[in-house]
Protein backbone atom coordinates (compact mmCIF):
# COMPACT_ATOMS: atom_id res chain seq x y z
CA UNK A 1 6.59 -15.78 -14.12
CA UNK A 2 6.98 -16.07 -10.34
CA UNK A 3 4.44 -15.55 -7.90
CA UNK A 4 3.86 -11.71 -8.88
CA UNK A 5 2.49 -9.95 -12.55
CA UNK A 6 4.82 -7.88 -13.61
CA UNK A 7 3.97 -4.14 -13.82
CA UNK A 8 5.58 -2.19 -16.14
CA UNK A 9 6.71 1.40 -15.28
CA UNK A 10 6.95 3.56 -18.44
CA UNK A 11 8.55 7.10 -18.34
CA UNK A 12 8.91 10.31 -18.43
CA UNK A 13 8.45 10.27 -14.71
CA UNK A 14 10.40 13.11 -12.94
CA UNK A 15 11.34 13.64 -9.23
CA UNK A 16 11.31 16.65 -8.10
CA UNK A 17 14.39 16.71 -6.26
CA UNK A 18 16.81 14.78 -9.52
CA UNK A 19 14.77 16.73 -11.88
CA UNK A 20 15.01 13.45 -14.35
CA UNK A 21 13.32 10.48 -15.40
CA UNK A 22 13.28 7.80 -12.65
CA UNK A 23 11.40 4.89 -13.78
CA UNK A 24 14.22 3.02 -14.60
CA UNK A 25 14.71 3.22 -11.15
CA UNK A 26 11.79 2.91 -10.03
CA UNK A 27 11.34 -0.76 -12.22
CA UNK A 28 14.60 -2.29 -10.87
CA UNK A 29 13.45 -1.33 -7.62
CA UNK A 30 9.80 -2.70 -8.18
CA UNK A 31 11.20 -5.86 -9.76
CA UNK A 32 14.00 -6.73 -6.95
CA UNK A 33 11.46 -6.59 -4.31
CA UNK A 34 8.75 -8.68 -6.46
CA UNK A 35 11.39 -11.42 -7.86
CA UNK A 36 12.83 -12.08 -3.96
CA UNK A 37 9.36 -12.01 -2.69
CA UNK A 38 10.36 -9.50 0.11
CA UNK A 39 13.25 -11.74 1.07
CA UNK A 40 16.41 -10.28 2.03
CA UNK A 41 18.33 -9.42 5.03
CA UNK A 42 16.86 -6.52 7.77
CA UNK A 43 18.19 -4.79 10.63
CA UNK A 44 16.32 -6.09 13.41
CA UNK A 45 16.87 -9.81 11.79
CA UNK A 46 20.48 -9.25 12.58
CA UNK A 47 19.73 -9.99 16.16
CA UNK A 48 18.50 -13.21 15.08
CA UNK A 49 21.19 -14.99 14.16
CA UNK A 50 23.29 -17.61 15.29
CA UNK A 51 25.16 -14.69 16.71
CA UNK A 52 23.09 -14.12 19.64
CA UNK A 53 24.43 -17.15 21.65
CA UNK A 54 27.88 -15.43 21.72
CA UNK A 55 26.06 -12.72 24.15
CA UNK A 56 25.29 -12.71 27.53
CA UNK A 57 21.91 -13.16 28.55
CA UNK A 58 20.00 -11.26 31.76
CA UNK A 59 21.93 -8.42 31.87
CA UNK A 60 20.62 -5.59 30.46
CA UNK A 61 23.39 -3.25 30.26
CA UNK A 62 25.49 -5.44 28.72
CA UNK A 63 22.71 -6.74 26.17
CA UNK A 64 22.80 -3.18 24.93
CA UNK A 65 26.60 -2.71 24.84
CA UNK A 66 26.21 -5.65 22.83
CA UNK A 67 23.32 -4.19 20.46
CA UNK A 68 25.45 -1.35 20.27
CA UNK A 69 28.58 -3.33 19.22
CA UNK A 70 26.85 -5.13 16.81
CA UNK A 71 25.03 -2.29 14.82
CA UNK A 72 28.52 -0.60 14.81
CA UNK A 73 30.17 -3.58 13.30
CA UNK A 74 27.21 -3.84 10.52
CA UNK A 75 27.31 -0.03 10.21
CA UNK A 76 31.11 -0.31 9.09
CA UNK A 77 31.18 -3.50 7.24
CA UNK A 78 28.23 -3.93 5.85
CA UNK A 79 27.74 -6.87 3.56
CA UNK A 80 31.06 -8.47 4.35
CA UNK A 81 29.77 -8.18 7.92
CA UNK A 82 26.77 -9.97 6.98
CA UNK A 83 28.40 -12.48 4.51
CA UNK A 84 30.92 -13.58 6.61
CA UNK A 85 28.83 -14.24 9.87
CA UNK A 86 26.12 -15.54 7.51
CA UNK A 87 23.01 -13.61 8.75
CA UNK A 88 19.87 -14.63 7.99
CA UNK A 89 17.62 -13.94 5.43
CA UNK A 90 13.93 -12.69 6.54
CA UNK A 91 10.91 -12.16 4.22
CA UNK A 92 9.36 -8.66 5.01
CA UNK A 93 5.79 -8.23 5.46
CA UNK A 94 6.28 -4.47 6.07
CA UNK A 95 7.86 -4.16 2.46
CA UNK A 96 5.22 -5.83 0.89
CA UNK A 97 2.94 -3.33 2.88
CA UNK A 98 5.05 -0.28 1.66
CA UNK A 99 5.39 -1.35 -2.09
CA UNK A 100 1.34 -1.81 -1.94
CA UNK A 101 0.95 2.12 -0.72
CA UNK A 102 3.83 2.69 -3.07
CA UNK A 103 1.43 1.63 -5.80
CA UNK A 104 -1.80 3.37 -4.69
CA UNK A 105 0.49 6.22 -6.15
CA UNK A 106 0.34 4.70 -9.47
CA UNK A 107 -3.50 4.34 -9.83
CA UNK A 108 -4.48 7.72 -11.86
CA UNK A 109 -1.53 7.49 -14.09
CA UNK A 110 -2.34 5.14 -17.06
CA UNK A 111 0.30 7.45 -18.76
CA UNK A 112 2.92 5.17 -16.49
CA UNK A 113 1.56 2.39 -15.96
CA UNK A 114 -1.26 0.12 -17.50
CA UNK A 115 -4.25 0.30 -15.42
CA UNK A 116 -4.98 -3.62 -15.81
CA UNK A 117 -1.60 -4.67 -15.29
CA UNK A 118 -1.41 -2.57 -11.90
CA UNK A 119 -4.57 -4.21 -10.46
CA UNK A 120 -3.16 -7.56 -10.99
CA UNK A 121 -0.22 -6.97 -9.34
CA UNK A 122 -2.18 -4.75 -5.97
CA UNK A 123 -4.22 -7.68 -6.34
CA UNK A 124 -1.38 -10.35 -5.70
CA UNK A 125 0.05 -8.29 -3.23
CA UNK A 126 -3.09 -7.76 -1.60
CA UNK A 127 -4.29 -11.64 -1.59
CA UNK A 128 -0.04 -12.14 -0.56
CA UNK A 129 -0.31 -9.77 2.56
CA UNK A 130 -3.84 -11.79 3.88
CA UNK A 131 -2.01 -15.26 3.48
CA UNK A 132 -0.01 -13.53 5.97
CA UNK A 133 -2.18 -12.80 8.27
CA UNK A 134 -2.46 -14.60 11.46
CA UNK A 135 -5.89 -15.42 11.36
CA UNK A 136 -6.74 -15.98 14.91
CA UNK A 137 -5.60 -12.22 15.90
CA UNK A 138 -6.78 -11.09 13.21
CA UNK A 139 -3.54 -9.01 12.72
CA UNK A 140 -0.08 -9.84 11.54
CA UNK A 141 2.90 -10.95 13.86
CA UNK A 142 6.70 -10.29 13.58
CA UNK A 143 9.04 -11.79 10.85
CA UNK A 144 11.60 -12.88 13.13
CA UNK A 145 11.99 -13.01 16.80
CA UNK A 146 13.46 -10.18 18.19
CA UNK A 147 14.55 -9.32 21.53
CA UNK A 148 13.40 -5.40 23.67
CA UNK A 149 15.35 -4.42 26.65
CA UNK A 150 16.17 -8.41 26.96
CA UNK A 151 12.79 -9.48 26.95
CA UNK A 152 12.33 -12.22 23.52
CA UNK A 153 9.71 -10.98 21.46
CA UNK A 154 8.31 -14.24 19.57
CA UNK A 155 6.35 -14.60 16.31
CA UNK A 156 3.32 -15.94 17.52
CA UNK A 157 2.13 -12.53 19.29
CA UNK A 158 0.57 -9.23 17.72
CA UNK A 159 3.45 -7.21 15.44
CA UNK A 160 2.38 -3.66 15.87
CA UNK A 161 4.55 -2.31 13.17
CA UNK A 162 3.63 -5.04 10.68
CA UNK A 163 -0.32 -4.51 11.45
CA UNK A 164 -0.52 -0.70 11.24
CA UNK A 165 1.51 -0.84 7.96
CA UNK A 166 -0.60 -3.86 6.44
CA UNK A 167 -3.31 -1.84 7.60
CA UNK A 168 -2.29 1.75 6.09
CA UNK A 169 -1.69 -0.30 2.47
CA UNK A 170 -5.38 -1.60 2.48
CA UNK A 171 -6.78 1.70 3.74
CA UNK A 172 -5.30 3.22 0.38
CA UNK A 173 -6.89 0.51 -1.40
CA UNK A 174 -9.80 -0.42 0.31
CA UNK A 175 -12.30 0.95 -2.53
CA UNK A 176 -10.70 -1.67 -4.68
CA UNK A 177 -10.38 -4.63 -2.21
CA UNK A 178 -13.89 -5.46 -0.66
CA UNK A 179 -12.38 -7.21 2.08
CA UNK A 180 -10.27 -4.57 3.63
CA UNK A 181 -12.50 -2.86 5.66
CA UNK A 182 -13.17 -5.79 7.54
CA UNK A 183 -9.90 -6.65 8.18
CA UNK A 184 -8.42 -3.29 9.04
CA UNK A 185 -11.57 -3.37 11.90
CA UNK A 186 -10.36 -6.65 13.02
CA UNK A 187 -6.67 -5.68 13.62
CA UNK A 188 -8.03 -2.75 15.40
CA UNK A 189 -9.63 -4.52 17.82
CA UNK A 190 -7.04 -7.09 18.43
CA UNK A 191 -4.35 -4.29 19.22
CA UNK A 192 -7.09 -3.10 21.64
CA UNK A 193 -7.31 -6.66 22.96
CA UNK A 194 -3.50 -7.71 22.72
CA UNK A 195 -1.60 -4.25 23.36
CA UNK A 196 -0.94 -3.69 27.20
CA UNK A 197 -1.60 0.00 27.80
CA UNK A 198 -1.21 2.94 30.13
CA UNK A 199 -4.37 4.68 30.90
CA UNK A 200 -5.78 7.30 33.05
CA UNK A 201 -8.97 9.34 32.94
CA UNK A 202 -6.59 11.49 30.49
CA UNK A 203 -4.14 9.71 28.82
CA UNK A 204 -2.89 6.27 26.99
CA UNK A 205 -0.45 4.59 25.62
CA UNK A 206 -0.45 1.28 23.88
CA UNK A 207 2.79 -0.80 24.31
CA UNK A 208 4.89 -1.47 21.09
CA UNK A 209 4.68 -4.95 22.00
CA UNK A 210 2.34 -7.22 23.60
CA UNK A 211 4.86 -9.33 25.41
CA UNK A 212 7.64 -6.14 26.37
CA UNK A 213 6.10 -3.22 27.67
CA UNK A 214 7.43 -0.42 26.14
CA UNK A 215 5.69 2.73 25.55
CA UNK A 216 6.94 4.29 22.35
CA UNK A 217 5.53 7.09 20.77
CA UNK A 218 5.36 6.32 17.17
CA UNK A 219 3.82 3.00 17.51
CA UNK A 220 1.09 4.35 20.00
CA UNK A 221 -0.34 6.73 17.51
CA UNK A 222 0.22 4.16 14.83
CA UNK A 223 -2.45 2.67 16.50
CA UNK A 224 -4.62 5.36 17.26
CA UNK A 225 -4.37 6.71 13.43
CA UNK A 226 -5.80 2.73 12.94
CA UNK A 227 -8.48 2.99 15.89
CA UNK A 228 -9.75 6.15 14.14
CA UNK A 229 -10.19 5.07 10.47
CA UNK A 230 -12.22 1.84 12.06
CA UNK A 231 -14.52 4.71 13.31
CA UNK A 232 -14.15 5.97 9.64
CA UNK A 233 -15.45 2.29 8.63
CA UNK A 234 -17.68 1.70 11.53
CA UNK A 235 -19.57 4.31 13.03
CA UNK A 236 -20.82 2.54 16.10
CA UNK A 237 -17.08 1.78 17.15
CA UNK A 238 -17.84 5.19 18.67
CA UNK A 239 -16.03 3.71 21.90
CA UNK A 240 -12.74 4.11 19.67
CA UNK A 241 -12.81 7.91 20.25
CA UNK A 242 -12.14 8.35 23.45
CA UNK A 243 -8.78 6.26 23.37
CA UNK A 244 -7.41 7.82 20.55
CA UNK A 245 -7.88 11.55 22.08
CA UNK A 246 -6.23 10.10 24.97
CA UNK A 247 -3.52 8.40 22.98
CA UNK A 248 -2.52 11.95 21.64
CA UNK A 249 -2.88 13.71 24.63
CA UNK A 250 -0.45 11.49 25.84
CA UNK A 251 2.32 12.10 23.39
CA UNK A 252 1.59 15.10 23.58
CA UNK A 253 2.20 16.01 27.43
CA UNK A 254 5.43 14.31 27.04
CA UNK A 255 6.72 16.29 24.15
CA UNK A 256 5.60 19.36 26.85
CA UNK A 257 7.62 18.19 29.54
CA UNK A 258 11.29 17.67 27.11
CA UNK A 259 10.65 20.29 23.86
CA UNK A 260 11.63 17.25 21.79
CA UNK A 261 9.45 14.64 19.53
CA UNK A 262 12.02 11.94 21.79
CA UNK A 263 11.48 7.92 21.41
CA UNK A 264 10.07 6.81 23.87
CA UNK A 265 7.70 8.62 26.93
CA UNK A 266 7.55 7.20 30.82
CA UNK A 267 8.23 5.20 32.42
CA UNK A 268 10.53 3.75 29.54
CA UNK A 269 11.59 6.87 28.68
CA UNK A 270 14.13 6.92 25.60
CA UNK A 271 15.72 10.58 24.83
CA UNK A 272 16.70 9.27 21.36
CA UNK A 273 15.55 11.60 18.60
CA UNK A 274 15.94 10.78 15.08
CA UNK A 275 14.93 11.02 11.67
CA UNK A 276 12.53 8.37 10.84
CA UNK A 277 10.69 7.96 14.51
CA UNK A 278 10.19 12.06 14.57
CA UNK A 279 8.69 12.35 11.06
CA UNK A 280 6.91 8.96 11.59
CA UNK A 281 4.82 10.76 14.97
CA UNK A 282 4.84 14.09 12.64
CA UNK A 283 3.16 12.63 9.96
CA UNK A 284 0.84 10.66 12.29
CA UNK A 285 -0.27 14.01 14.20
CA UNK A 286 -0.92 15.80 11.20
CA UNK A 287 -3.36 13.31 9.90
CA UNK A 288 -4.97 12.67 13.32
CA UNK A 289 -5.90 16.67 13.27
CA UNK A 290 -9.28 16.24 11.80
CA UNK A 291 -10.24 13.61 13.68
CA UNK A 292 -9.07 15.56 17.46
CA UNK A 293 -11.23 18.60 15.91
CA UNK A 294 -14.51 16.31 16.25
CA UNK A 295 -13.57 15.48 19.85
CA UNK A 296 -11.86 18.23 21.32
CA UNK A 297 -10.90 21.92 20.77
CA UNK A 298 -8.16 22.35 23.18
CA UNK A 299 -6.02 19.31 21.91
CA UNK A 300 -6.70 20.20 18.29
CA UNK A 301 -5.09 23.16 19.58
CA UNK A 302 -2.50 21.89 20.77
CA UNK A 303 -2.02 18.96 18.13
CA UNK A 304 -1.75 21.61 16.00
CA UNK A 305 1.20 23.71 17.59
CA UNK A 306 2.91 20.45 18.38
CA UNK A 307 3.23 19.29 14.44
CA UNK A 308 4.12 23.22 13.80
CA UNK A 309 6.45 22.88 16.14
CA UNK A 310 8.00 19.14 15.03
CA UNK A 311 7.98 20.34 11.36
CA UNK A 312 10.84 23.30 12.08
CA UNK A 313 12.84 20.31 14.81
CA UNK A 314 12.56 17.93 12.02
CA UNK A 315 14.15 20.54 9.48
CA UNK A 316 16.38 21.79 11.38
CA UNK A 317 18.01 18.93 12.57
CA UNK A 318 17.49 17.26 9.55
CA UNK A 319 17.63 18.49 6.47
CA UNK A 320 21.50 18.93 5.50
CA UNK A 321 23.05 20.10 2.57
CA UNK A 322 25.19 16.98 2.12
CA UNK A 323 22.08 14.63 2.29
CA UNK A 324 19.92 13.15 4.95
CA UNK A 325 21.36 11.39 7.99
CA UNK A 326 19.25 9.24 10.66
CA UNK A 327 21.18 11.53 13.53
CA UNK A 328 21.95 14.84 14.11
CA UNK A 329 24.84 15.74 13.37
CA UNK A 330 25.60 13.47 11.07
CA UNK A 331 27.88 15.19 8.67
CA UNK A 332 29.15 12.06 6.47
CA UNK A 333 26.04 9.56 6.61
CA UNK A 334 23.06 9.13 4.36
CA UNK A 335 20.72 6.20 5.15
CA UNK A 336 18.16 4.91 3.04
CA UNK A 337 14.84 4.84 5.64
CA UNK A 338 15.84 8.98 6.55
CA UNK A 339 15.80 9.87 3.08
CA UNK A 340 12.06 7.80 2.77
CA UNK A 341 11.13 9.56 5.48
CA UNK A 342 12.16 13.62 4.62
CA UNK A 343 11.02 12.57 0.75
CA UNK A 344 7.07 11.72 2.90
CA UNK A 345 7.54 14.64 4.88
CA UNK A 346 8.09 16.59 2.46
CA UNK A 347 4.97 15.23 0.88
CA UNK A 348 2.26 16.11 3.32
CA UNK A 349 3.46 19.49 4.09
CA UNK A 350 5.19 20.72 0.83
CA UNK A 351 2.16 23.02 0.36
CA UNK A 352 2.95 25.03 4.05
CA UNK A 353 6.83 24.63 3.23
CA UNK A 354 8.03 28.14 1.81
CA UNK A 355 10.40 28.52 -0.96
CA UNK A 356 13.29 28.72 0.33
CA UNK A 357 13.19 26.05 2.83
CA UNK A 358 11.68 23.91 0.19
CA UNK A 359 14.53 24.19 -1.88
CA UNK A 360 16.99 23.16 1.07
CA UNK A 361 14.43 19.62 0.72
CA UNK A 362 15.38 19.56 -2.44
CA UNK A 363 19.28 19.82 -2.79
CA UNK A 364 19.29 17.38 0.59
CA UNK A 365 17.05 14.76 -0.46
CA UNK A 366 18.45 14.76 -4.39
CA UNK A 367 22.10 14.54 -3.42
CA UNK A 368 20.96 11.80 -1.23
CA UNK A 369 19.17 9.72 -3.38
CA UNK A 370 22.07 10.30 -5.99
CA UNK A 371 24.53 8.95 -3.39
CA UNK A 372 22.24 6.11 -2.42
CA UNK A 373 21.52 4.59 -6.28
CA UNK A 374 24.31 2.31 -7.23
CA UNK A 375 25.02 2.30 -10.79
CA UNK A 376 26.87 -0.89 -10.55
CA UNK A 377 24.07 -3.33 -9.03
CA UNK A 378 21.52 -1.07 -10.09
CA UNK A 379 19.70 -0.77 -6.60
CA UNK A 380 19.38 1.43 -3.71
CA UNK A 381 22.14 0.73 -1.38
CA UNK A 382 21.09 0.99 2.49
CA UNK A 383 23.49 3.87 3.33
CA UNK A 384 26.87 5.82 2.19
CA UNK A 385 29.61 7.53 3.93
CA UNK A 386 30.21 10.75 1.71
CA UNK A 387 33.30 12.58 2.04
CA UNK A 388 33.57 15.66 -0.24
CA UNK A 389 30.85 15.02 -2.37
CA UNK A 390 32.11 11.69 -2.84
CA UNK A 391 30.75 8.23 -1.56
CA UNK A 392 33.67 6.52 -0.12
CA UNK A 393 31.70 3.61 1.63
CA UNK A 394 28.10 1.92 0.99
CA UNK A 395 26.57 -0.80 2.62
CA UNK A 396 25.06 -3.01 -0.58
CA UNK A 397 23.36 -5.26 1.39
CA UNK A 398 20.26 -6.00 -0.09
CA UNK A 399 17.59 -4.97 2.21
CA UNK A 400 13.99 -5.13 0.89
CA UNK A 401 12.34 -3.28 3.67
CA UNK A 402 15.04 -0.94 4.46
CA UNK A 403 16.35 0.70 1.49
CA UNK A 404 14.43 -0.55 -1.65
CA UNK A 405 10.52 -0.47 -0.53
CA UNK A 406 10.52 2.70 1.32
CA UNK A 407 12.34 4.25 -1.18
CA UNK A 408 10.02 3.08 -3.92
CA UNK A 409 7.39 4.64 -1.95
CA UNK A 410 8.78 8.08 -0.49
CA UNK A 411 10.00 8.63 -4.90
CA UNK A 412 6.53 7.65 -5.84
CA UNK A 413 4.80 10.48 -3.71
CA UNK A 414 7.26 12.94 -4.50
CA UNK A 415 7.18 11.99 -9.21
CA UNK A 416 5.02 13.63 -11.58
């Protein structure tokens, strides 16, 4: 046995979009991700590899022509792509993160799973995602170095993404793991000491990355979902309020002035919308709603109409017949990370979805995830072309963060 227990996933468990038993799935998926320990390859890794000295350097335009060129090239050739310019392999913190919330959706249902055998195996990843902690920050850093708008990102500084997800997996567990209040605290106060910020009387935003600033929208209320459950924890981190309010308030002038839940708000503005990103700030708003009613009326208000609002964009421009694509319109591409993300979508709001748009959820996301399963090497591929009903290209990379732990965790909240 390798690092990880083994959990054992027993059926019937049906999703309510393929209407049939998916633990099979759902244990090929779980035991891929366990057995490589989270290794595999990842999308931002790709800029990583030996490939980068091939570009030039200091010129920004050209360094995203290059980005550009490159996510084409993997978009279109896919694992040859990868094989033949040998990218390297990462270990994922973030899908070790996911699989742990994936899990937390596992915990009342001794009819799937044995309740012993699932604490030993939260445990393990629990004890694996504090090993990985950087101690000293109190937070976790990157898994690779990366590069934003030019600038290197290195793996010895605060990872946003990785912290808030570590951090949402041990909020889910925390009355199980006695030590996970204390550390989600901790990594809330070292975004608040690492993350630059924008702030005004009225507004903030925390930069996605301590050494690049760039003010994007999901990771800034990332981080203010995480300042307010330290509140939650700690009461006296009443200081926490007031940046969090503002934190919204920002976002949400910004969505004012464009109509659109875009990337990124100024001064590095980024008009990109897509799938993941908008139901990643949609999802986040929603959940900050009680905590903006304690604070202020007006923005509850407004909070409110803005995730009304970013619900019907997110449908709209999202949820297709022929499956779920990252980019409107996309009417031939599925990828993995969309589907996760309409499947957790769907989740939270099912209940104010009607009927009939509910069912549109269902024929997109099912013919998606039907596309996405390979039957040959049993996993969930990272995306497929589909032409006619009819996948007629699919990346198989194997991509542990990417396609296999999200999707373990958007078909956990969405099984009965």
């Amino acid at each position: 046995m390798g690092r990880f227990p083994r959990l054992r996933i027993k059926g019937p468990l049906e999703h309510f979009a393929l209407q049939r038993d998916i633990s099979d799935m759902l244990q090929r998926t779980l035991d891929m991700l366990l057995d490589r320990e989270f290794r595999g390859i990842d999308p931002g890794s790709y800029y990583s590899s030996n490939l980068r000295r091939f570009r030039a350097r200091g010129n920004g335009i050209v360094h995203r022509a290059w980005n550009k060129a490159f996510s084409t090239a993997i978009g279109w050739g896919g694992v040859y792509f990868v094989n033949l310019f040998a990218l390297p392999e990462i270990t994922s913190t973030k899908a070790a993160a996911l699989t742990l919330s994936g899990l937390a959706h596992l915990r009342n249902r001794p009819d799937i799973c044995d309740p012993v055998e699932l604490e030993k195996t939260a445990r393990a990843l629990f004890d694996w995602l504090v090993e990985r902690q950087n101690q000293e920050l109190g937070a976790w850093t990157p898994d690779f170095q990366y590069e934003i708008h030019g600038t290197p990102i290195p793996q010895t500084v605060l990872g946003t993404i990785n912290t808030v997800f570590c951090c949402e997996a041990l909020w889910q567990w925390r009355d199980h793991f006695a030590s996970a209040d204390g550390m989600i605290c901790s990594a809330a106060k070292a975004c608040l000491d690492n993350l630059p910020r924008l702030e005004s009387d009225l507004e903030c935003c925390f930069s996605y990355n301590p050494a690049a600033r760039y003010y994007v929208h999901n990771a800034n209320l990332f981080v203010a979902l995480l300042l307010s459950r330290a509140v939650r924890i700690e009461p006296e981190l009443v200081s926490y309020n007031e940046v969090v309010t503002k934190c919204v308030r920002y976002t949400l002038n910004d969505f004012d002035r464009v109509g659109v839940f875009r990337y990124a708000g100024p001064p590095t503005a980024n008009n990109t919308v897509d799938n993941y990103h908008s139901g990643f700030v949609l999802r986040v708003l929603d959940q900050l709603v009680p905590f903006i009613a304690d604070q202020d009326h007006d923005l509850e208000s407004r909070t409110r109409l803005w995730v009304n609002e970013g619900l019907g964009q997110y449908q709209s421009r999202f949820i297709k017949p022929h499956g779920v694509p990252k980019f409107a319109p996309s009417n031939h591409h599925i990828q993995a990370h969309s589907v996760a993300e309409a499947s957790l979508v769907f989740s939270q709001f099912k209940d104010q979805i009607p009927e009939s748009v509910a069912v549109k959820y269902r024929d997109s996301i099912g013919n998606s995830v039907q596309h996405l399963w390979n039957e040959r090497l049993l996993q969930f591929d990272s995306e497929v072309r589909v032409v006619g009903g009819r996948s007629v290209w699919r990346n198989t990379t194997p991509m542990p963060r990417w396609a296999w732990a999200w999707t373990f965790l958007s078909m956990l909240s969405l099984s009965t």
